[in-house]
PDB file of N, CA and C in Angstrom:
ATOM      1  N   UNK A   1     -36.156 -12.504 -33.915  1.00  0.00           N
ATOM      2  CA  UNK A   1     -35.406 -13.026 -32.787  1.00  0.00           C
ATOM      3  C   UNK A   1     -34.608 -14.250 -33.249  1.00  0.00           C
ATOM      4  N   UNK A   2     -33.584 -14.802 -32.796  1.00  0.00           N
ATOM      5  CA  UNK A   2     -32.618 -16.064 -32.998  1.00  0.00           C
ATOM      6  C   UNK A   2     -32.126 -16.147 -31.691  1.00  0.00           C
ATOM      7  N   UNK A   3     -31.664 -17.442 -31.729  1.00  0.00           N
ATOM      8  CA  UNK A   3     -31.097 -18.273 -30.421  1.00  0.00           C
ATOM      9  C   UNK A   3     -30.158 -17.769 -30.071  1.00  0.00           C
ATOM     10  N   UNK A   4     -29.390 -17.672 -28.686  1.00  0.00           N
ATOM     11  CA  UNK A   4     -28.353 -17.000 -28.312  1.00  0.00           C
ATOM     12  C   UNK A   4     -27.433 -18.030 -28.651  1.00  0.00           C
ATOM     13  N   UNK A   5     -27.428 -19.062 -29.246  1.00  0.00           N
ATOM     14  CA  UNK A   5     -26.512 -19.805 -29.524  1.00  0.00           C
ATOM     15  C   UNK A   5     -26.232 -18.944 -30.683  1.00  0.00           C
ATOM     16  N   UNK A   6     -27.030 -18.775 -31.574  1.00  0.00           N
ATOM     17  CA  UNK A   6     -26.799 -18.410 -33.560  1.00  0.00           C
ATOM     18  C   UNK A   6     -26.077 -16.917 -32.892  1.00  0.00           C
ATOM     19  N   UNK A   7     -26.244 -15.896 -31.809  1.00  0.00           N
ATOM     20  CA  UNK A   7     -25.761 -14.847 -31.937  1.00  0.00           C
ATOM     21  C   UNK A   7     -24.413 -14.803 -31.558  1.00  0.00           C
ATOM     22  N   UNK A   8     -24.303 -15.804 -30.317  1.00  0.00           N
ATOM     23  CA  UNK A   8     -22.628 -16.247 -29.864  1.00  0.00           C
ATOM     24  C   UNK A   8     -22.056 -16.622 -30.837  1.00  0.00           C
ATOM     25  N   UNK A   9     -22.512 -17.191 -31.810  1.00  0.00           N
ATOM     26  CA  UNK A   9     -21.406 -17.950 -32.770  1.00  0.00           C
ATOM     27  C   UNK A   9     -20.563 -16.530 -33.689  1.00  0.00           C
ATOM     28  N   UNK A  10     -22.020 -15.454 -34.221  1.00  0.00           N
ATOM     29  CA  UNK A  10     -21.419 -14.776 -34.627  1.00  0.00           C
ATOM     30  C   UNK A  10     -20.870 -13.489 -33.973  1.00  0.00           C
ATOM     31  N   UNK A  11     -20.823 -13.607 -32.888  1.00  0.00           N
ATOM     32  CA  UNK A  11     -20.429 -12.781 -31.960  1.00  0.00           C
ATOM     33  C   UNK A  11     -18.517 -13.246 -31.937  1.00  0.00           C
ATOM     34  N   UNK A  12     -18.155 -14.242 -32.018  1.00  0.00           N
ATOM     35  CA  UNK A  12     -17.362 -15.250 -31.898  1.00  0.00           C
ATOM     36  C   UNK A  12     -16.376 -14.716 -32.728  1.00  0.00           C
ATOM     37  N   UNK A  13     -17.169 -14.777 -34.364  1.00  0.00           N
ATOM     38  CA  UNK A  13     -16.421 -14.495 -35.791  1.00  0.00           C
ATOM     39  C   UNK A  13     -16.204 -13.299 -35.353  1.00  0.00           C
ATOM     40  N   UNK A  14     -16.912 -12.271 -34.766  1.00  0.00           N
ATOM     41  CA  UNK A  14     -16.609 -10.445 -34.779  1.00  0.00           C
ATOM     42  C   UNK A  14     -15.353 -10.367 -33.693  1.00  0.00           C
ATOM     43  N   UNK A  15     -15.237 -11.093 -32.383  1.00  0.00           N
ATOM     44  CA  UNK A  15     -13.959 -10.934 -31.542  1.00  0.00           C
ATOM     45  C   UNK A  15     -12.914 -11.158 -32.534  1.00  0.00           C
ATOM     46  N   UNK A  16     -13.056 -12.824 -33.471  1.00  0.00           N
ATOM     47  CA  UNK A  16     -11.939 -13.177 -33.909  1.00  0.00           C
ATOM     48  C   UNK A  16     -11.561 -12.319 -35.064  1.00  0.00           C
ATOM     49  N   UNK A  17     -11.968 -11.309 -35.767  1.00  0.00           N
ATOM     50  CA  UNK A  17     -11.546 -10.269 -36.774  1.00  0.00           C
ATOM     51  C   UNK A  17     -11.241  -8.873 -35.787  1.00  0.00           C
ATOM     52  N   UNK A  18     -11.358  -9.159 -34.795  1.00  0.00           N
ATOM     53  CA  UNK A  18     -11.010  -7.789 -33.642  1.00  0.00           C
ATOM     54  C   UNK A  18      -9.715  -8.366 -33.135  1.00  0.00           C
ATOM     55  N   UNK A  19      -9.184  -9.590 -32.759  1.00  0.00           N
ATOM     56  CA  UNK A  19      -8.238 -10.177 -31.746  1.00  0.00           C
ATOM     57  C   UNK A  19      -7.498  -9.752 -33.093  1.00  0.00           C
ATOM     58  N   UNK A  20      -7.407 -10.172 -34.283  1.00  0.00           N
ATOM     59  CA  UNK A  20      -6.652  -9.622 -35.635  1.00  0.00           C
ATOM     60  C   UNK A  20      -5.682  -8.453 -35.404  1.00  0.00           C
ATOM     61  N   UNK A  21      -6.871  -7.471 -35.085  1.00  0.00           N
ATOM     62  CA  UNK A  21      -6.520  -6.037 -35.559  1.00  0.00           C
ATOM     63  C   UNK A  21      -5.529  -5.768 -33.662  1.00  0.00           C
ATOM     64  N   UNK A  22      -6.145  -6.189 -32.520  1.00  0.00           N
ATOM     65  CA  UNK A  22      -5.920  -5.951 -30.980  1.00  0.00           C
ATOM     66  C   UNK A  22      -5.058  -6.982 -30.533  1.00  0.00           C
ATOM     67  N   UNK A  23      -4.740  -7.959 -31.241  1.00  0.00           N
ATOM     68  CA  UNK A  23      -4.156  -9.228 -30.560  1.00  0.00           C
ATOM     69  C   UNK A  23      -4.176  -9.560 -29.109  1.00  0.00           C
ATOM     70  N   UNK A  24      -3.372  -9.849 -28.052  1.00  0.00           N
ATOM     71  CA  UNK A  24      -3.788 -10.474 -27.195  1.00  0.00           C
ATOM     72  C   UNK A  24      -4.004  -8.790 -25.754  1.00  0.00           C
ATOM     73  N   UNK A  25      -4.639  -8.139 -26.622  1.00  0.00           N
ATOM     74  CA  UNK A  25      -4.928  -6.417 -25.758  1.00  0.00           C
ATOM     75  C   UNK A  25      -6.636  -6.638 -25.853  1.00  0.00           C
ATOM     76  N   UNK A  26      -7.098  -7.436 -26.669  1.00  0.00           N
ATOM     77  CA  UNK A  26      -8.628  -7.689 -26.184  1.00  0.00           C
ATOM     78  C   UNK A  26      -8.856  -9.203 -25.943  1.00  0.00           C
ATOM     79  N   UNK A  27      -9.670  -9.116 -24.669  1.00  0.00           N
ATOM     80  CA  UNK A  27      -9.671 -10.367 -23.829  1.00  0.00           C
ATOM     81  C   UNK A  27     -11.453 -10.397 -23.972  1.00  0.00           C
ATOM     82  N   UNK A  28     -11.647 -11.750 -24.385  1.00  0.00           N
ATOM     83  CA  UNK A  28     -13.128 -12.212 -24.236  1.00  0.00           C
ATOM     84  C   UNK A  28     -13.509 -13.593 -23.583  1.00  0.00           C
ATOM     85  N   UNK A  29     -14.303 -13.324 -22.746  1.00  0.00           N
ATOM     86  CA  UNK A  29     -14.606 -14.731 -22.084  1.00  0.00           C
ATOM     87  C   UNK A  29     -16.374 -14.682 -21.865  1.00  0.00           C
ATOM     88  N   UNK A  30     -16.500 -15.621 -22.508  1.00  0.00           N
ATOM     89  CA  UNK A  30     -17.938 -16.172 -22.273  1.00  0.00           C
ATOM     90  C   UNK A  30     -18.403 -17.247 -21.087  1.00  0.00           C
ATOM     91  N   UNK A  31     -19.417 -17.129 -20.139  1.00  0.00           N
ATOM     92  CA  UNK A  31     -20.052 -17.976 -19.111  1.00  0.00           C
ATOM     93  C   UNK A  31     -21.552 -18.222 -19.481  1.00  0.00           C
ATOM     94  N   UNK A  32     -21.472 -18.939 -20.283  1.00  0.00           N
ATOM     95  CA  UNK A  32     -23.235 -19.467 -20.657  1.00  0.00           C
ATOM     96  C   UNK A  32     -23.537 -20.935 -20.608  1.00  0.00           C
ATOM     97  N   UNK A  33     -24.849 -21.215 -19.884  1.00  0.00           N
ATOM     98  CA  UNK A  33     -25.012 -22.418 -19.906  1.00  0.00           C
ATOM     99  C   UNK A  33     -25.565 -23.387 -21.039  1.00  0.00           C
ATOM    100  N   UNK A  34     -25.464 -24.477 -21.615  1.00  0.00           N
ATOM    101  CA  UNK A  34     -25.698 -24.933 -23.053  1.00  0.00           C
ATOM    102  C   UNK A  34     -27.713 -24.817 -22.278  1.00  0.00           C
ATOM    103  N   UNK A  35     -28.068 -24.883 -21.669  1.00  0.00           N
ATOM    104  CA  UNK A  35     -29.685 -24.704 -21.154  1.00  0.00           C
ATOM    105  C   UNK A  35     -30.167 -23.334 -22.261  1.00  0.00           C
ATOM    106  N   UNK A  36     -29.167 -22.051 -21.721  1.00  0.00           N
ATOM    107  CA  UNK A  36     -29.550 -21.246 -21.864  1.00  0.00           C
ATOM    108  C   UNK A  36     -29.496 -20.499 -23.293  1.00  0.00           C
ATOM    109  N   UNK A  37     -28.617 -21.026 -24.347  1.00  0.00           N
ATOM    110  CA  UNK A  37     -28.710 -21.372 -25.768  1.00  0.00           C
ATOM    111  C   UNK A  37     -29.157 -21.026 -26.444  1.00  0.00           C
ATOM    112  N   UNK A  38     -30.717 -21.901 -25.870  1.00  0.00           N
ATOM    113  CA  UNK A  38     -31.884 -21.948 -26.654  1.00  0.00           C
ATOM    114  C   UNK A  38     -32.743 -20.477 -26.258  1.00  0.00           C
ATOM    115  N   UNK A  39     -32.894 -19.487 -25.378  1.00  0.00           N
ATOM    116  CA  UNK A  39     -33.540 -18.531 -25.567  1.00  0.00           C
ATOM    117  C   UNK A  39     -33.104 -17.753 -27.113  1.00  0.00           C
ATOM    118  N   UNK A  40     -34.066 -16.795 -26.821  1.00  0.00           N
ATOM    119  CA  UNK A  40     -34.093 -15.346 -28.050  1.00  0.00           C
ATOM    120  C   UNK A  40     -33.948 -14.538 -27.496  1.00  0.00           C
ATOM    121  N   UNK A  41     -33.001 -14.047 -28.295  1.00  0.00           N
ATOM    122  CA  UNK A  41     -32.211 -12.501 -28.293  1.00  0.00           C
ATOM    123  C   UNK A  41     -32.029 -11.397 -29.269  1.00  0.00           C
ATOM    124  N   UNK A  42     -32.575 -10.386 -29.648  1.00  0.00           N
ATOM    125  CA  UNK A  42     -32.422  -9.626 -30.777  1.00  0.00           C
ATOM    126  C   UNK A  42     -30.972  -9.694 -31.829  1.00  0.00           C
ATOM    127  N   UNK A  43     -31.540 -10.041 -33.063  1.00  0.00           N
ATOM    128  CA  UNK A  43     -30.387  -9.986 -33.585  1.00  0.00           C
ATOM    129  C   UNK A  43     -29.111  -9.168 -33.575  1.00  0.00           C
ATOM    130  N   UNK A  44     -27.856  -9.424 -33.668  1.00  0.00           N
ATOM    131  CA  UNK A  44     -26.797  -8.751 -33.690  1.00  0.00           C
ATOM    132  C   UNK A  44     -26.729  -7.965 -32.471  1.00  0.00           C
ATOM    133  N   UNK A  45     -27.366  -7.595 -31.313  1.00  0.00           N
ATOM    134  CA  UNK A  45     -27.354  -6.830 -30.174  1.00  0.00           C
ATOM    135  C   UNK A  45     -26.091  -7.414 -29.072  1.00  0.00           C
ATOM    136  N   UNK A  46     -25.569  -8.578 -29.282  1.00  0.00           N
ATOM    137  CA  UNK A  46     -24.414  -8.405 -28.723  1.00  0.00           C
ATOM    138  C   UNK A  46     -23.183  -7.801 -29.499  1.00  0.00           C
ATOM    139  N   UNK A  47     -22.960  -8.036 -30.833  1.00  0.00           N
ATOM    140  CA  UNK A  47     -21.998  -7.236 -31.630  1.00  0.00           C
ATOM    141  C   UNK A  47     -22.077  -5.757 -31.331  1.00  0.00           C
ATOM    142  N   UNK A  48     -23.461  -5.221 -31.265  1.00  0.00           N
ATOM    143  CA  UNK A  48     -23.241  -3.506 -31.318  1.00  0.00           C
ATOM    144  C   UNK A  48     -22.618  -3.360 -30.026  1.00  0.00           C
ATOM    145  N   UNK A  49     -22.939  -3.969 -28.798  1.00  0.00           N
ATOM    146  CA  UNK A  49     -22.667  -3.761 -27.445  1.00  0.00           C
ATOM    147  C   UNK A  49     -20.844  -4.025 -27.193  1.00  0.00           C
ATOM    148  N   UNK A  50     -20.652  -4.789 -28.088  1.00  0.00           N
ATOM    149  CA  UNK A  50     -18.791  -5.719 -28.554  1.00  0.00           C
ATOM    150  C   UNK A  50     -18.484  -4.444 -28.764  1.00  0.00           C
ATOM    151  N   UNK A  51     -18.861  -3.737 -30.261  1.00  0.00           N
ATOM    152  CA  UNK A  51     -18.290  -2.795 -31.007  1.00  0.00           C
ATOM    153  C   UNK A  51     -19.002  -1.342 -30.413  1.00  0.00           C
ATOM    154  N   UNK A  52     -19.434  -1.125 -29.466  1.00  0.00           N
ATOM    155  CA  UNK A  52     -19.703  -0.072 -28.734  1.00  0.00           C
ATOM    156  C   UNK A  52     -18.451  -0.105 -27.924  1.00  0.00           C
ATOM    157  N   UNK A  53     -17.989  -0.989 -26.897  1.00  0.00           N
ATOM    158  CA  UNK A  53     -16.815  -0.864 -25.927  1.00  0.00           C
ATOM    159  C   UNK A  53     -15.589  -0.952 -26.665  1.00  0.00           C
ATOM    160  N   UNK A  54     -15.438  -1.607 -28.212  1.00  0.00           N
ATOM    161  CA  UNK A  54     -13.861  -1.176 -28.150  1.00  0.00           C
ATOM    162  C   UNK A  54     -13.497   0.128 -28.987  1.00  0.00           C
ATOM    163  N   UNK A  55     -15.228   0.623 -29.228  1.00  0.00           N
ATOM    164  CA  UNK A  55     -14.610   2.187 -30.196  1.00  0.00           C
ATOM    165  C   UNK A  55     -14.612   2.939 -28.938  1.00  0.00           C
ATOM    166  N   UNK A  56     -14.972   2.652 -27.990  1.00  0.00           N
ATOM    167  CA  UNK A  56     -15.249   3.833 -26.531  1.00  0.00           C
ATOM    168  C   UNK A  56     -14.073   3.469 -25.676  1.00  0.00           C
ATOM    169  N   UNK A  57     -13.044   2.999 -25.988  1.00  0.00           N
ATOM    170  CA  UNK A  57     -12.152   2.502 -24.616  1.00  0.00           C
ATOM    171  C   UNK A  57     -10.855   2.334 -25.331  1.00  0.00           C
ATOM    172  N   UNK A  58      -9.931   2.474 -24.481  1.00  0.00           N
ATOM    173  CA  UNK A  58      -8.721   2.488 -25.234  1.00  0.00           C
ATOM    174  C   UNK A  58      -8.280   1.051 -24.788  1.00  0.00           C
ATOM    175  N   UNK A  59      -7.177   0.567 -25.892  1.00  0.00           N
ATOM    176  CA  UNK A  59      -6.988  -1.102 -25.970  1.00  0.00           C
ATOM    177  C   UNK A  59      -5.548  -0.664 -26.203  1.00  0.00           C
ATOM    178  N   UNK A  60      -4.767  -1.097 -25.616  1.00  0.00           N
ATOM    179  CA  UNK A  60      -3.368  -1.320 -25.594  1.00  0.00           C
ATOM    180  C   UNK A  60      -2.905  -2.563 -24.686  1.00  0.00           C
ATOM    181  N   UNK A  61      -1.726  -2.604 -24.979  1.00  0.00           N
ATOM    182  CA  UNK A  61      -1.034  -3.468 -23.948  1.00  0.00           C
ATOM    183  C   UNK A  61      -0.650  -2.809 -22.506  1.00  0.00           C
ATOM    184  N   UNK A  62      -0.714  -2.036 -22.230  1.00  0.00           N
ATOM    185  CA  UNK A  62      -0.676  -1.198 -21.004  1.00  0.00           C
ATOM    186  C   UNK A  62      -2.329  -1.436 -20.627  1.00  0.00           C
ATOM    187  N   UNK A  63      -3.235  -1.556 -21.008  1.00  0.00           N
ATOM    188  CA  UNK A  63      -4.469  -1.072 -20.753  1.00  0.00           C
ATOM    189  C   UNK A  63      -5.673  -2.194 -21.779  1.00  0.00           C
ATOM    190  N   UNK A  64      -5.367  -3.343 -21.499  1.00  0.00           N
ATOM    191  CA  UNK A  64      -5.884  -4.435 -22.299  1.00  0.00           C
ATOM    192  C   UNK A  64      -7.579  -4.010 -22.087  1.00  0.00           C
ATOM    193  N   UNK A  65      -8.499  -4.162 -22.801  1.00  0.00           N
ATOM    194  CA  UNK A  65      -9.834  -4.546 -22.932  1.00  0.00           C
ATOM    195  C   UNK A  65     -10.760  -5.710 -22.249  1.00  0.00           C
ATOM    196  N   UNK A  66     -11.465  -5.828 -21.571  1.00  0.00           N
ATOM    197  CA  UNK A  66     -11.529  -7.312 -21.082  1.00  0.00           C
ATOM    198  C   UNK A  66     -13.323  -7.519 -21.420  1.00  0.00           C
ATOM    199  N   UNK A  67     -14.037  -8.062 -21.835  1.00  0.00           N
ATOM    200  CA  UNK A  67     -15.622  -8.386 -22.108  1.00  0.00           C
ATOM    201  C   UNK A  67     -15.504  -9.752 -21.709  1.00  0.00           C
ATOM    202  N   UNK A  68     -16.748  -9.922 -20.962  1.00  0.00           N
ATOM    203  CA  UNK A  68     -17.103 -11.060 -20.425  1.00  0.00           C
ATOM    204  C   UNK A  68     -18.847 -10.899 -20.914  1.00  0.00           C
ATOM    205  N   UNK A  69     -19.313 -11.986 -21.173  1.00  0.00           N
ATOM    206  CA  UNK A  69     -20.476 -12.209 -21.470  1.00  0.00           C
ATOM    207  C   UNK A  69     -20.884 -13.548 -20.796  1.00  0.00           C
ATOM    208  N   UNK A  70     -21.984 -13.257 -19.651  1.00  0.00           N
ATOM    209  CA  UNK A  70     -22.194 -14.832 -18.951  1.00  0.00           C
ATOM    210  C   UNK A  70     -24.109 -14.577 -18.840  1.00  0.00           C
ATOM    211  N   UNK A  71     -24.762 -15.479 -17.970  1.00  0.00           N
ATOM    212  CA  UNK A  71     -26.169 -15.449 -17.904  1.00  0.00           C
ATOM    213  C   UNK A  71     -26.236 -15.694 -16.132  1.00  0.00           C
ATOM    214  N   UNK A  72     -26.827 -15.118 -15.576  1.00  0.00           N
ATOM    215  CA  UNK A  72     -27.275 -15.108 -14.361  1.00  0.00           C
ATOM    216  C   UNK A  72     -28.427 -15.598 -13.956  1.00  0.00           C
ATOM    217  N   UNK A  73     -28.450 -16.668 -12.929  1.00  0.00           N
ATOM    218  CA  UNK A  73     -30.129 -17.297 -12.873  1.00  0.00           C
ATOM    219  C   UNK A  73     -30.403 -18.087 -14.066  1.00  0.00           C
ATOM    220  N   UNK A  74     -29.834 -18.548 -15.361  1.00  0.00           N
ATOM    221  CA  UNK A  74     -30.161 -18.730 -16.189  1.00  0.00           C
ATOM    222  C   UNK A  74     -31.712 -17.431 -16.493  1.00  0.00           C
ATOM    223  N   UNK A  75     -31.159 -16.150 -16.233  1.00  0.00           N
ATOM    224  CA  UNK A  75     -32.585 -15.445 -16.841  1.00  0.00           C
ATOM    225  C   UNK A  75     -31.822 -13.644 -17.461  1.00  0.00           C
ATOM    226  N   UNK A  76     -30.536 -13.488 -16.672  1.00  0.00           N
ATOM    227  CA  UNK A  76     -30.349 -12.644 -17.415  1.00  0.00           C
ATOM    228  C   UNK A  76     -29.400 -12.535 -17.862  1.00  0.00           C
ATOM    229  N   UNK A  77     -28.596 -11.931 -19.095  1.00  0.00           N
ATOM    230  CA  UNK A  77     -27.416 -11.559 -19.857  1.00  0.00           C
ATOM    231  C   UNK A  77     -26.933 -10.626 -19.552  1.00  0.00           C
ATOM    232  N   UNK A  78     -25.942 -10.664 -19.003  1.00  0.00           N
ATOM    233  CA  UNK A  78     -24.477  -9.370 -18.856  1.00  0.00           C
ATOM    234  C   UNK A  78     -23.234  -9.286 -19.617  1.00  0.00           C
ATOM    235  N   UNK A  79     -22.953  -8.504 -20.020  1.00  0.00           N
ATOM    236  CA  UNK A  79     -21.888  -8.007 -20.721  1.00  0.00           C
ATOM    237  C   UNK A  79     -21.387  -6.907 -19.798  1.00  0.00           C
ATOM    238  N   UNK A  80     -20.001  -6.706 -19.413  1.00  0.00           N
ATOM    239  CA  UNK A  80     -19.378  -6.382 -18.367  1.00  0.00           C
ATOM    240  C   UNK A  80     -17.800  -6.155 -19.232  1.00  0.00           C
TER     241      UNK A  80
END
């Protein structure tokens, strides 16, 4: 397990080598509280969930991508 801080960060580096290839056709916005940080989260399980929606969805400029990742209650994680 690692902190959802250590997985956001590299969650972070994987958008910014995706915004590369999608430029401004994938949209990411994060809502987390610095509280909530400090939990554990399986490694890399937000990347597969990242790179699950943009091999399954089409990304254009007609049809931009949008992921949001926030915490609810401070108890649960959504990706949307």
């Amino acid at each position: 397990m690692v902190s959802l801080k250590e997985e956001i960060e590299f969650l972070d580096a994987y958008v910014y080598l995706n915004k590369i290839r999608f430029r401004e056709n994938l949209k990411f916005e994060k809502r987390i509280s610095a509280s909530a940080m400090e939990r554990k989260i399986a490694p890399l399980s937000l990347q597969l969930l990242m790179e699950n929606a943009i091999k399954h969805n089409i990304i254009s400029a007609d049809k931009p991508l949008y992921i949001e990742v926030s915490i609810d209650d401070e108890l649960f994680l959504n990706v949307k």
